[in-house]
Protein backbone atom coordinates (compact mmCIF):
# COMPACT_ATOMS: atom_id res chain seq x y z
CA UNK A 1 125.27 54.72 138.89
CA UNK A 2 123.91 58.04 139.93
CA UNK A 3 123.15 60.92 137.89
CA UNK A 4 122.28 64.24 138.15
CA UNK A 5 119.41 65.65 136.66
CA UNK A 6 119.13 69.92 136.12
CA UNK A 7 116.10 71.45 135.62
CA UNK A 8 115.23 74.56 135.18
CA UNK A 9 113.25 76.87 132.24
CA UNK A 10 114.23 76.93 128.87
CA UNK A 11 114.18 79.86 126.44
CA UNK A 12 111.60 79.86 124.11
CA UNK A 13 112.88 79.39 120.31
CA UNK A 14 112.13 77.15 117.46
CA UNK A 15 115.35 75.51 118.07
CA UNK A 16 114.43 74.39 121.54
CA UNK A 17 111.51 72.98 120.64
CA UNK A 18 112.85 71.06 118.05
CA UNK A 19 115.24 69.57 120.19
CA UNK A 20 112.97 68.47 122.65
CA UNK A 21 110.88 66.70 119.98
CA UNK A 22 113.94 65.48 118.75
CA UNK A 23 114.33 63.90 122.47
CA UNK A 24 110.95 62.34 122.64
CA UNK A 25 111.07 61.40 120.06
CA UNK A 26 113.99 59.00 120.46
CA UNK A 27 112.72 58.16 123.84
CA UNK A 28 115.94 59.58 125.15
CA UNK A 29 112.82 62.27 127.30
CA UNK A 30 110.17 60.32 128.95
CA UNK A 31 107.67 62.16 131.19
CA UNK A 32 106.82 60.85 134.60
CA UNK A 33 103.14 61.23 135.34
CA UNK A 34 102.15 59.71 138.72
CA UNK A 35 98.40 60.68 138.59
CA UNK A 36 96.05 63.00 136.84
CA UNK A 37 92.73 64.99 138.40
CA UNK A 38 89.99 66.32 135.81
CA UNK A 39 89.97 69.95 136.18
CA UNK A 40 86.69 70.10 139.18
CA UNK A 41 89.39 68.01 140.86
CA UNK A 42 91.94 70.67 141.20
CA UNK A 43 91.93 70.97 145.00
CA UNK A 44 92.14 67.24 145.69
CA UNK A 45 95.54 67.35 143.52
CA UNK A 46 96.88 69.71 145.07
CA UNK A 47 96.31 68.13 148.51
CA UNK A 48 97.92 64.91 146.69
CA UNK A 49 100.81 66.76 146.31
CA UNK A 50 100.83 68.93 149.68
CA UNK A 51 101.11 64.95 150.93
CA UNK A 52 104.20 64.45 149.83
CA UNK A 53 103.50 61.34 147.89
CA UNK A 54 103.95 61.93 144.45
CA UNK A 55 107.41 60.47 142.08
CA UNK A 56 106.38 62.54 139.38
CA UNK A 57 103.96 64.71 137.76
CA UNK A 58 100.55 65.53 138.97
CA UNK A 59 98.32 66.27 135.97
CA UNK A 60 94.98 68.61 135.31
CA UNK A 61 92.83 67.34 132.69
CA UNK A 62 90.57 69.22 130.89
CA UNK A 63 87.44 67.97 128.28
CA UNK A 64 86.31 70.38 125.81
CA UNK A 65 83.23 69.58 124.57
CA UNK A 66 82.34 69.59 120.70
């Protein structure tokens, strides 16, 4: 089975936020993170994704401190 997946950016409203909550929610939306950098790391992700490796989401992390 193949299907098609269409991203793109959504308008921001209430209502579209809703409905993605609604979608996680369900677990009908799952993100796909393949890795995650703390935010000194920033260059080293994006060489990680100038590689052409990556099936999903490279992530910047960042710790605030109390």
């Amino acid at each position: 089975m193949v299907r098609k997946l269409r991203g793109g950016v959504s308008k921001e409203s209430v209502e579209n936020l809703n409905f993605f909550i609604e979608l996680i929610e369900s677990g009908k939306l799952k993100p796909v993170i393949n890795r995650s950098f703390p935010l000194e790391k920033t260059a080293e992700a994006f060489q990680y994704v100038e590689q052409g490796h990556k099936k999903g989401n490279v992530i910047i992390t960042i710790q605030f401190k109390n």
